[in-house]
Every structure is written in structure tokens, then in C-alpha cells.
PDB file of N, CA and C in Angstrom:
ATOM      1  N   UNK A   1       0.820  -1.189   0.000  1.00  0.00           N
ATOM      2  CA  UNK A   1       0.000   0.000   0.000  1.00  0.00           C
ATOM      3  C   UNK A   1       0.870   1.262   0.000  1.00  0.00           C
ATOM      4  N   UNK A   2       2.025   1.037   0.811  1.00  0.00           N
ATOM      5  CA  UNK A   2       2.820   2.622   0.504  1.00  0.00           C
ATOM      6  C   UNK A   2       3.859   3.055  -0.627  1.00  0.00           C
ATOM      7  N   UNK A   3       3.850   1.726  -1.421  1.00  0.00           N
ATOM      8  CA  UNK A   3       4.647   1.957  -2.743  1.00  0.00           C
ATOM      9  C   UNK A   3       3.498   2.166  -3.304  1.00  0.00           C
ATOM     10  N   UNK A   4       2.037   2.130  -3.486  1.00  0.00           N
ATOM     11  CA  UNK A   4       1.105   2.389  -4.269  1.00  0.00           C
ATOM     12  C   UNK A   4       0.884   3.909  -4.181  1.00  0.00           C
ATOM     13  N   UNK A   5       1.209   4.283  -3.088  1.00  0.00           N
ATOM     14  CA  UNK A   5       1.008   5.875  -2.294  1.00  0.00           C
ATOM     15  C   UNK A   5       2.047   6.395  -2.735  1.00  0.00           C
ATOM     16  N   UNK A   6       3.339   6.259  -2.662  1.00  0.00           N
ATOM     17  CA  UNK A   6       4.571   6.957  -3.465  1.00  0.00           C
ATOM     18  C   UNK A   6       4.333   6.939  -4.963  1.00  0.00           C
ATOM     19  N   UNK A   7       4.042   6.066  -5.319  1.00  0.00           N
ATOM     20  CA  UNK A   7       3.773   5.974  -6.761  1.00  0.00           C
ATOM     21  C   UNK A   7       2.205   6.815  -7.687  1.00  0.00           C
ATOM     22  N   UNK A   8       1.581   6.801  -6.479  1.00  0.00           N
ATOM     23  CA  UNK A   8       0.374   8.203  -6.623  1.00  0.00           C
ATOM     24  C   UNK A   8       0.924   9.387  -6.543  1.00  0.00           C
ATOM     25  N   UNK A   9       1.448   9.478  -5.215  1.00  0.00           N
ATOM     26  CA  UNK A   9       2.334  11.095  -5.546  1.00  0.00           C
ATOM     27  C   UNK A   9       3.567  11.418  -6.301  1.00  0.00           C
ATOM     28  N   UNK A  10       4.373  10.345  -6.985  1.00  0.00           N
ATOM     29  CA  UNK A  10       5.224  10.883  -8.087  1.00  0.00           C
ATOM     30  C   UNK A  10       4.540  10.949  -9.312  1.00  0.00           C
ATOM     31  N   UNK A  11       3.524  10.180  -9.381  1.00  0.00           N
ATOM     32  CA  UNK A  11       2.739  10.743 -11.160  1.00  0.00           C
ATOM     33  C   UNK A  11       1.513  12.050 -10.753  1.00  0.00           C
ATOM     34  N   UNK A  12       1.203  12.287  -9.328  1.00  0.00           N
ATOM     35  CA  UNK A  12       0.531  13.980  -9.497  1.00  0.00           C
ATOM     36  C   UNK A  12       1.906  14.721  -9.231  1.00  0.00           C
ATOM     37  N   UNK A  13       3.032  14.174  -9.076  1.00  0.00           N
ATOM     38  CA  UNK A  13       3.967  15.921  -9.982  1.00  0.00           C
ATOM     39  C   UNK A  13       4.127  15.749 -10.565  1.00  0.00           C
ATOM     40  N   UNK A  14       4.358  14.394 -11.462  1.00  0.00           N
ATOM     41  CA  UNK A  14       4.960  14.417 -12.431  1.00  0.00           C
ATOM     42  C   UNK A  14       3.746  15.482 -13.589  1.00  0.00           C
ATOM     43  N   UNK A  15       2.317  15.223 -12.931  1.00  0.00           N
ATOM     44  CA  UNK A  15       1.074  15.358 -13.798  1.00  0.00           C
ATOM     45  C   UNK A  15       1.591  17.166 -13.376  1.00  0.00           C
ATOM     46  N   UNK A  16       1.450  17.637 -12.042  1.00  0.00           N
ATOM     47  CA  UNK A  16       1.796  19.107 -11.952  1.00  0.00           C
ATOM     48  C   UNK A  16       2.762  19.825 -12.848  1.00  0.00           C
ATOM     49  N   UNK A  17       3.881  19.118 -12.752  1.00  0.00           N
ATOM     50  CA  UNK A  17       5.084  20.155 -13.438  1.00  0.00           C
ATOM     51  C   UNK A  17       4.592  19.921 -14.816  1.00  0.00           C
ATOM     52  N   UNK A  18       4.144  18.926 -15.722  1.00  0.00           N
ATOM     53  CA  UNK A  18       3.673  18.855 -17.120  1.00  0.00           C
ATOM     54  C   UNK A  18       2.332  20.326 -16.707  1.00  0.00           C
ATOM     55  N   UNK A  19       1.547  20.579 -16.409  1.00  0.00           N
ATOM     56  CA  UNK A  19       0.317  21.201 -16.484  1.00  0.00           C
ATOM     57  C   UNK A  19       1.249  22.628 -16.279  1.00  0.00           C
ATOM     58  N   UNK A  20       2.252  22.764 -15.644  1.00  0.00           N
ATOM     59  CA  UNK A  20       3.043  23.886 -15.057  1.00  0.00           C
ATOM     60  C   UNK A  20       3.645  24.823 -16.447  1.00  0.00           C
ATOM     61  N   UNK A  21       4.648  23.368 -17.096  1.00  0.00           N
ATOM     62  CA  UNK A  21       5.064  23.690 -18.450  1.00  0.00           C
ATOM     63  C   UNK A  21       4.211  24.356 -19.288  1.00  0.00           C
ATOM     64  N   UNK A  22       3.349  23.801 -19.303  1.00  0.00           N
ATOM     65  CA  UNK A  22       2.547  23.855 -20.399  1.00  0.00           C
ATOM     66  C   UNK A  22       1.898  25.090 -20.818  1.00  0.00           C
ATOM     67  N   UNK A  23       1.568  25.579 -19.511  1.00  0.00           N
ATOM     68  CA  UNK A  23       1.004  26.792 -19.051  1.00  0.00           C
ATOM     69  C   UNK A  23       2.313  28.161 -19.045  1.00  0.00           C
ATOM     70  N   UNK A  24       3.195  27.590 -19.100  1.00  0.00           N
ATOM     71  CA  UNK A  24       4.454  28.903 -19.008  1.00  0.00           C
ATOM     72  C   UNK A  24       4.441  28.855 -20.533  1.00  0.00           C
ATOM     73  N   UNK A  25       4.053  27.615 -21.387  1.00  0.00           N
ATOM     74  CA  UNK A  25       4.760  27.297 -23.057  1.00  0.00           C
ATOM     75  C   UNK A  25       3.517  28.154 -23.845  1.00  0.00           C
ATOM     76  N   UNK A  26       1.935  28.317 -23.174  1.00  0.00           N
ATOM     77  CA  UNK A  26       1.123  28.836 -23.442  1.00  0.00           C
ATOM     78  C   UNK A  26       1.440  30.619 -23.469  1.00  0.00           C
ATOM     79  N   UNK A  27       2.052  30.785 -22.284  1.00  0.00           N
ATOM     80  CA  UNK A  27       1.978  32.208 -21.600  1.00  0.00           C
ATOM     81  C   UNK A  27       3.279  32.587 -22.750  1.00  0.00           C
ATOM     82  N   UNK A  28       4.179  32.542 -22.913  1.00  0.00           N
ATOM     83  CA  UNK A  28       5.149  32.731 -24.235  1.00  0.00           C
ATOM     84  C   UNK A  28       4.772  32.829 -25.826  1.00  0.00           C
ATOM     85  N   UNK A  29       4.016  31.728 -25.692  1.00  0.00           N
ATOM     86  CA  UNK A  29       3.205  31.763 -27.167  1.00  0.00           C
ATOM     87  C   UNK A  29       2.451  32.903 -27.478  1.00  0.00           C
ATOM     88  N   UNK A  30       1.581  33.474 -26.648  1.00  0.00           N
ATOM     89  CA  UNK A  30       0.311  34.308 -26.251  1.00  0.00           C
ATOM     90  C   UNK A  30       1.532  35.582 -26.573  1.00  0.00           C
ATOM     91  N   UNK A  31       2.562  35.602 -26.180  1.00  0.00           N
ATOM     92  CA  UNK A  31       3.328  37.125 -25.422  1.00  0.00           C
ATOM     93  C   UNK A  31       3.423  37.231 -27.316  1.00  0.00           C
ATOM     94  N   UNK A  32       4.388  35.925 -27.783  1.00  0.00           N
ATOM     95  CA  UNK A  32       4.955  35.673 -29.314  1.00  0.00           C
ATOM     96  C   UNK A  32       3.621  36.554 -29.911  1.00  0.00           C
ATOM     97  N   UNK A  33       2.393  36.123 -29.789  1.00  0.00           N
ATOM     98  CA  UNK A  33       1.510  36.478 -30.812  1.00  0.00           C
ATOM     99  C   UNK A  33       1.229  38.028 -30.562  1.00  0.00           C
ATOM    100  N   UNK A  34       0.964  38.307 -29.292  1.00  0.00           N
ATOM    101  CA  UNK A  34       0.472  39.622 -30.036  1.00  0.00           C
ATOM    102  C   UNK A  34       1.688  40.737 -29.983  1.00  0.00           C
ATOM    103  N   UNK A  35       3.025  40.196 -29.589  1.00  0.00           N
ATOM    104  CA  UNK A  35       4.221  41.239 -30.480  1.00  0.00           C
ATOM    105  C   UNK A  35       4.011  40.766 -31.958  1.00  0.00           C
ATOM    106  N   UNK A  36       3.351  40.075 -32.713  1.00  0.00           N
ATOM    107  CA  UNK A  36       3.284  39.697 -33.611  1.00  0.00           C
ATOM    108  C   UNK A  36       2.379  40.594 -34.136  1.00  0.00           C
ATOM    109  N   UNK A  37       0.929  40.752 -33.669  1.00  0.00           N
ATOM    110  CA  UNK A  37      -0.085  41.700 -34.228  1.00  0.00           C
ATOM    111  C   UNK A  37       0.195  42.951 -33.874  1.00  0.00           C
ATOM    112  N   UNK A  38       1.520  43.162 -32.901  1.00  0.00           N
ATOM    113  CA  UNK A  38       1.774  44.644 -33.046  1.00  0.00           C
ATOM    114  C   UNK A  38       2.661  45.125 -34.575  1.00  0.00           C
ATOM    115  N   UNK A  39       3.029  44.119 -34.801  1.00  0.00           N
ATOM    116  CA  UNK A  39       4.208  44.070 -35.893  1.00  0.00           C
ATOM    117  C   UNK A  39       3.289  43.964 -37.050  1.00  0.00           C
ATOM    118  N   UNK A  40       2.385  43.555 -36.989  1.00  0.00           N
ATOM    119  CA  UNK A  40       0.793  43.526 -38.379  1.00  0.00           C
ATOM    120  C   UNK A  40       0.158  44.933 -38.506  1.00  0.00           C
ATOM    121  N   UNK A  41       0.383  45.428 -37.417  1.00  0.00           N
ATOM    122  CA  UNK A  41      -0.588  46.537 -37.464  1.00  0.00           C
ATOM    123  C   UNK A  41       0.007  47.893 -37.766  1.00  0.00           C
ATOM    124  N   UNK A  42       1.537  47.598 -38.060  1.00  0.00           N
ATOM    125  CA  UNK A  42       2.545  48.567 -38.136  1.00  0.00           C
ATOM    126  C   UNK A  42       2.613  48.489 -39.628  1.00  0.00           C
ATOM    127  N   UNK A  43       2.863  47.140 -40.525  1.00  0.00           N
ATOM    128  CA  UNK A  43       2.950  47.222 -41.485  1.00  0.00           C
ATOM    129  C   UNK A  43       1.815  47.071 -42.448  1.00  0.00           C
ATOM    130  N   UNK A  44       0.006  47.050 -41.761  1.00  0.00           N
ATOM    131  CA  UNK A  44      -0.695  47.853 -42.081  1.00  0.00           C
ATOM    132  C   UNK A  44      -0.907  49.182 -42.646  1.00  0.00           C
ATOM    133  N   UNK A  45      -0.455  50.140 -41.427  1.00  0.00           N
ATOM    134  CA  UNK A  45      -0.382  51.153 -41.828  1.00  0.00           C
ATOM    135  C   UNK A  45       0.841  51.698 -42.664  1.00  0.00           C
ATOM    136  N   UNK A  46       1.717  51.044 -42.848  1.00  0.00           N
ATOM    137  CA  UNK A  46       2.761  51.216 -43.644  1.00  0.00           C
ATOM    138  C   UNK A  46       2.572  51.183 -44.737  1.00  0.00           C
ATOM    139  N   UNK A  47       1.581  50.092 -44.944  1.00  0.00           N
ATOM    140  CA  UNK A  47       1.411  49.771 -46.142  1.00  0.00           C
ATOM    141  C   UNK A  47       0.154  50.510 -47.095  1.00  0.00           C
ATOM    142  N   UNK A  48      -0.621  51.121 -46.294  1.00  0.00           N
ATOM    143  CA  UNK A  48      -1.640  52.178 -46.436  1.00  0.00           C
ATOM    144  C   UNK A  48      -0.457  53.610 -47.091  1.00  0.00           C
ATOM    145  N   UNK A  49       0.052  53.983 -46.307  1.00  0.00           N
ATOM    146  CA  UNK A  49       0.958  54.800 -46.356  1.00  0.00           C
ATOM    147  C   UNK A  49       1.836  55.099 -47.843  1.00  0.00           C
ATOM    148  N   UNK A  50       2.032  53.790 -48.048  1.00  0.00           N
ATOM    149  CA  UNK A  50       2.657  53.348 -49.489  1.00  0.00           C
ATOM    150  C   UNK A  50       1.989  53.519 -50.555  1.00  0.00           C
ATOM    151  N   UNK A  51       0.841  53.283 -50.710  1.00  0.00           N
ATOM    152  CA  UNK A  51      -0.191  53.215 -51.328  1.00  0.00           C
ATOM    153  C   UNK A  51      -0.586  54.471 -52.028  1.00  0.00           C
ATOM    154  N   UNK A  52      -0.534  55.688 -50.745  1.00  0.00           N
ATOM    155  CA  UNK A  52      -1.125  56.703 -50.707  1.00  0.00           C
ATOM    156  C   UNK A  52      -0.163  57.309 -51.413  1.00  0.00           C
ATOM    157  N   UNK A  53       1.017  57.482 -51.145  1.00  0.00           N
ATOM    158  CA  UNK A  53       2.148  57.784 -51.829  1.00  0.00           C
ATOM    159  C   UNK A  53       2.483  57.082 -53.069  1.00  0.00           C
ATOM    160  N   UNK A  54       2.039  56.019 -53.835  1.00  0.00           N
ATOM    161  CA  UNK A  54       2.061  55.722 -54.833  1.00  0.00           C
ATOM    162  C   UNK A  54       1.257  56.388 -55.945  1.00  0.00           C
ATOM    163  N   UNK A  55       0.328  56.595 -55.238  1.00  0.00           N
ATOM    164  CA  UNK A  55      -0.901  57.376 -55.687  1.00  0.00           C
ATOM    165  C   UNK A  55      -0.622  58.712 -56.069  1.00  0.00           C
ATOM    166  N   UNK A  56      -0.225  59.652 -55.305  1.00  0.00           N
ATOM    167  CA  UNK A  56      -0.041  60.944 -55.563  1.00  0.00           C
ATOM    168  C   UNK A  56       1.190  60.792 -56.414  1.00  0.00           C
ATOM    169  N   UNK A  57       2.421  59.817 -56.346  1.00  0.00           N
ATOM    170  CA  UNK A  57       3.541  60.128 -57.501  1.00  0.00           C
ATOM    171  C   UNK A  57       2.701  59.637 -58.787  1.00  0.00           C
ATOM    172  N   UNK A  58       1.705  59.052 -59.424  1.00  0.00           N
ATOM    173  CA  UNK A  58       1.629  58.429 -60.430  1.00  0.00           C
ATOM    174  C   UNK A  58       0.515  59.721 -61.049  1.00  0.00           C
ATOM    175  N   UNK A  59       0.157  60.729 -60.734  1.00  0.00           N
ATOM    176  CA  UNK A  59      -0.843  61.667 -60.682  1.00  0.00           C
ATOM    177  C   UNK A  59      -0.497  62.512 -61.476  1.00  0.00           C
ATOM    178  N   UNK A  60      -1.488  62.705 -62.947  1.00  0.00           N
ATOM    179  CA  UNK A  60      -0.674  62.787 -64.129  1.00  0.00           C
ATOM    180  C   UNK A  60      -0.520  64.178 -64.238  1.00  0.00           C
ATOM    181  N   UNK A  61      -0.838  65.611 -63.326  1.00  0.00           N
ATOM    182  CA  UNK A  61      -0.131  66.865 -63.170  1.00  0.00           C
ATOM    183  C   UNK A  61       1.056  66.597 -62.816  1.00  0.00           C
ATOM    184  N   UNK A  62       1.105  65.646 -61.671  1.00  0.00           N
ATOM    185  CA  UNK A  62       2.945  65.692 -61.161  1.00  0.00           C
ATOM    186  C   UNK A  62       4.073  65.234 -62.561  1.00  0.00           C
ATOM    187  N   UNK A  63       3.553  64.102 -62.917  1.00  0.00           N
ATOM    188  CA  UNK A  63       4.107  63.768 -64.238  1.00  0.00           C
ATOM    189  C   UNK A  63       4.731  64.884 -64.953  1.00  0.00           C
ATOM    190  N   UNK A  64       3.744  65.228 -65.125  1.00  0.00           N
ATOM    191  CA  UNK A  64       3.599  66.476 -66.356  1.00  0.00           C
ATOM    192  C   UNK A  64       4.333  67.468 -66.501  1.00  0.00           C
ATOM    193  N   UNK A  65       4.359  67.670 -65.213  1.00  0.00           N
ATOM    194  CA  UNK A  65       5.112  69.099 -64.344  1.00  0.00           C
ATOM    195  C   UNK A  65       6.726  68.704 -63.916  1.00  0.00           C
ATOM    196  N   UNK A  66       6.873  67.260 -63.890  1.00  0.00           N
ATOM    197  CA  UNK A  66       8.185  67.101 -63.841  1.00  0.00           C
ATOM    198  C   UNK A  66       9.003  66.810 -65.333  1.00  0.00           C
ATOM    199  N   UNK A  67       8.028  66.293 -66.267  1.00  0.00           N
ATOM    200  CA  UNK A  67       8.262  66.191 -67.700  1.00  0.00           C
ATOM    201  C   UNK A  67       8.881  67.798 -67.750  1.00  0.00           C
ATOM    202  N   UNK A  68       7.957  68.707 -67.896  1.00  0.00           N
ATOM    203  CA  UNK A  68       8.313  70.272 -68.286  1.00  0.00           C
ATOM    204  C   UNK A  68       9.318  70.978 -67.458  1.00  0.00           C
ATOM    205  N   UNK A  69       9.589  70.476 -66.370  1.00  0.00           N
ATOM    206  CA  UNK A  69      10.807  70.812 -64.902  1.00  0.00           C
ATOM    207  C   UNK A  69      12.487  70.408 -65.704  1.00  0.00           C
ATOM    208  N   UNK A  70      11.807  68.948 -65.832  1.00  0.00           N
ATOM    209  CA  UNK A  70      13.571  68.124 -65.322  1.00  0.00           C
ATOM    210  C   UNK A  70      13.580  68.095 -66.489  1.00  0.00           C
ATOM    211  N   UNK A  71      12.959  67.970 -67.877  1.00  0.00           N
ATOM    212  CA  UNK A  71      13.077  66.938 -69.227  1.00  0.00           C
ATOM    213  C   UNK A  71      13.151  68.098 -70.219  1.00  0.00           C
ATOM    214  N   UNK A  72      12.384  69.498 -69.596  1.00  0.00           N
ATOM    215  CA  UNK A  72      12.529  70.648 -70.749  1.00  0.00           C
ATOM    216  C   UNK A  72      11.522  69.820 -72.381  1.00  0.00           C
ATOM    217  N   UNK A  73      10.257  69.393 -71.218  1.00  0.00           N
ATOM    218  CA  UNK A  73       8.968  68.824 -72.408  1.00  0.00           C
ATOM    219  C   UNK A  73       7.968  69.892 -72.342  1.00  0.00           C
ATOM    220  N   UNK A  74       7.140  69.839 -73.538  1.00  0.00           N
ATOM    221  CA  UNK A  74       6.623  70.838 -73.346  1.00  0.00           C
ATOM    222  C   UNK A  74       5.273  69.788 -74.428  1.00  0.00           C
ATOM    223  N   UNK A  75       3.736  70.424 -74.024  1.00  0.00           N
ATOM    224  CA  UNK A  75       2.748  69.734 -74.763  1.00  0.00           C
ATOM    225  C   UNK A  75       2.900  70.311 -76.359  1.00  0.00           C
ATOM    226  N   UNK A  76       2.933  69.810 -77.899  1.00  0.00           N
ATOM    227  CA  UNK A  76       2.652  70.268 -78.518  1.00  0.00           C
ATOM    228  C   UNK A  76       1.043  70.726 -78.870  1.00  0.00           C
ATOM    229  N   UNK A  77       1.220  71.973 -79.799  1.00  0.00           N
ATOM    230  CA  UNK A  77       0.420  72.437 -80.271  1.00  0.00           C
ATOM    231  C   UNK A  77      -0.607  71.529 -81.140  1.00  0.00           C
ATOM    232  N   UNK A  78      -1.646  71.975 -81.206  1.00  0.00           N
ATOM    233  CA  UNK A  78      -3.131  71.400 -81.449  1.00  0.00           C
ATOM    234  C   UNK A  78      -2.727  71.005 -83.213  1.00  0.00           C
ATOM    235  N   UNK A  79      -1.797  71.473 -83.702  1.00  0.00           N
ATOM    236  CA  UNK A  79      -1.908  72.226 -85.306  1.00  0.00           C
ATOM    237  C   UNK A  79      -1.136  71.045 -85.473  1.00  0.00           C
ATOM    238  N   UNK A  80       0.005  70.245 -84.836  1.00  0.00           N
ATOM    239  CA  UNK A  80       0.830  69.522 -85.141  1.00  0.00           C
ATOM    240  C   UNK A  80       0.966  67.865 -84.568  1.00  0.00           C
ATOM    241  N   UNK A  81       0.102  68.051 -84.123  1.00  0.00           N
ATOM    242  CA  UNK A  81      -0.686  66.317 -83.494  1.00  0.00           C
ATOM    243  C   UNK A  81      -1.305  65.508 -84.455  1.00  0.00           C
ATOM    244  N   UNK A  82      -1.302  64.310 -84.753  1.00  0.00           N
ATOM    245  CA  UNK A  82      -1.837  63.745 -85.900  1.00  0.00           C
ATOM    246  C   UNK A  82      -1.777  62.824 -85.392  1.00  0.00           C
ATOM    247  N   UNK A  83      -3.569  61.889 -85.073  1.00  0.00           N
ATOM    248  CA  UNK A  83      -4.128  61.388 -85.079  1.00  0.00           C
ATOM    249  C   UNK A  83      -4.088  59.974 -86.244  1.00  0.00           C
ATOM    250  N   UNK A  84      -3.515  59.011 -86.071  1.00  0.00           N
ATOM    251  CA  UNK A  84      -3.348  58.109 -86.686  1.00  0.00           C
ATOM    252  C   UNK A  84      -4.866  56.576 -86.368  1.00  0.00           C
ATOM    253  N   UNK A  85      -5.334  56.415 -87.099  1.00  0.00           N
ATOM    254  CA  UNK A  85      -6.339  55.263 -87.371  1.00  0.00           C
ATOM    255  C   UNK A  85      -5.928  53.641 -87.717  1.00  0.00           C
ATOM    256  N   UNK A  86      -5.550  52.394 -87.201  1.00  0.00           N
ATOM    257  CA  UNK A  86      -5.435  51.261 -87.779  1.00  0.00           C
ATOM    258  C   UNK A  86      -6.235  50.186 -87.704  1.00  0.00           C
ATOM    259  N   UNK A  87      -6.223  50.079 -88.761  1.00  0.00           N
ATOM    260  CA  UNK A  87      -7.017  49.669 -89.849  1.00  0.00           C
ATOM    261  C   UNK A  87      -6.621  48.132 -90.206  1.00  0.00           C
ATOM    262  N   UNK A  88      -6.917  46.869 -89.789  1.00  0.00           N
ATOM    263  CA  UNK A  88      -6.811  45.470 -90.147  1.00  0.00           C
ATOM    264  C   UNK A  88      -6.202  45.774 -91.982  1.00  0.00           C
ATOM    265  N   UNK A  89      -5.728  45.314 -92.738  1.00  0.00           N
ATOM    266  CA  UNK A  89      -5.598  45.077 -93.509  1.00  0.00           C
ATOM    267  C   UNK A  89      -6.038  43.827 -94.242  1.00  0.00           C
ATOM    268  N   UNK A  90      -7.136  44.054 -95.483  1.00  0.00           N
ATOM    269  CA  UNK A  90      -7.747  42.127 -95.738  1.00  0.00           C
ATOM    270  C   UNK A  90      -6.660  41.963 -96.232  1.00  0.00           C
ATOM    271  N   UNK A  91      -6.600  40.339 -96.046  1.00  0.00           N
ATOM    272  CA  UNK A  91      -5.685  39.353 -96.753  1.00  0.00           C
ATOM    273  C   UNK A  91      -6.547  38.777 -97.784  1.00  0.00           C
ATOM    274  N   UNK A  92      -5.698  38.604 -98.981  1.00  0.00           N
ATOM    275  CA  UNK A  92      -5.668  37.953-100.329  1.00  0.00           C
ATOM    276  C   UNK A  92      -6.026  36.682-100.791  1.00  0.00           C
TER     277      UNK A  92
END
């Protein structure tokens, strides 16, 4: 009966320190994740950010205005634009 009794109380610690672990391996995981969704929510808005700024460089005054700035472009005149039409050609 008292090796049955030693042998009850070495498998409830053995059962404690497993439930102990487990619970510290939980509490780490938990910490892992939401430095994780802080790190999501950063490159959320980063990525909003990017976006927005993609947006305003592709914005065809800025274009335009840096064409006529840096490139020395300028729009031609109405008189000298020619409008070209194509046209399938039938085959024979």
C-alpha cells in the first residue's frame, strides 16, 4: 500500500510540473503572438501609407510638371498632333 502511495504522488507531480510547463509554453506563445499583431498593425499602416504615396507620384499633373521641370517637355500644339487610325488590312 505505501509503494502504491509513493507511486500516486510521483505521477501527481509528475502530472503538476507537465500542467506547469505547459502553461508557461502557453503564456510565451500568447506574449509571441500579439508582439506579432503589433508588428501587423505597423505594417498595415505602412502599407496604407505606401499606397497613398504611390498614388499621388503616379498623378498625371505631377508627371507632367516634372516632364516640363527636369526633361525641358513641353505639350505640342493642337496644329501639329496627328491622329493616326489602324485599320486590319484584308488578306488575299
Amino acid at each position: 500500500m505505501f509503494k502504491l502511495n509513493i507511486f500516486f504522488v510521483i505521477m501527481l507531480m509528475a502530472c503538476a510540473l507537465g500542467v506547469v510547463t505547459s502553461q508557461h509554453m502557453v503564456r510565451k506563445l500568447f506574449m509571441a503572438l500579439e508582439k506579432e499583431k503589433v508588428i501587423e498593425q505597423k505594417l498595415d499602416i505602412e502599407w496604407g501609407r505606401l499606397q497613398l504615396e504611390q498614388s499621388t507620384l503616379i498623378m498625371h499633373g505631377r508627371i507632367e510638371q516634372i516632364a516640363k521641370d527636369r526633361l525641358n517637355m513641353i505639350v505640342p500644339p493642337a496644329t501639329s498632333v496627328q491622329i493616326l487610325s489602324i485599320t486590319p488590312v484584308e488578306q488575299r
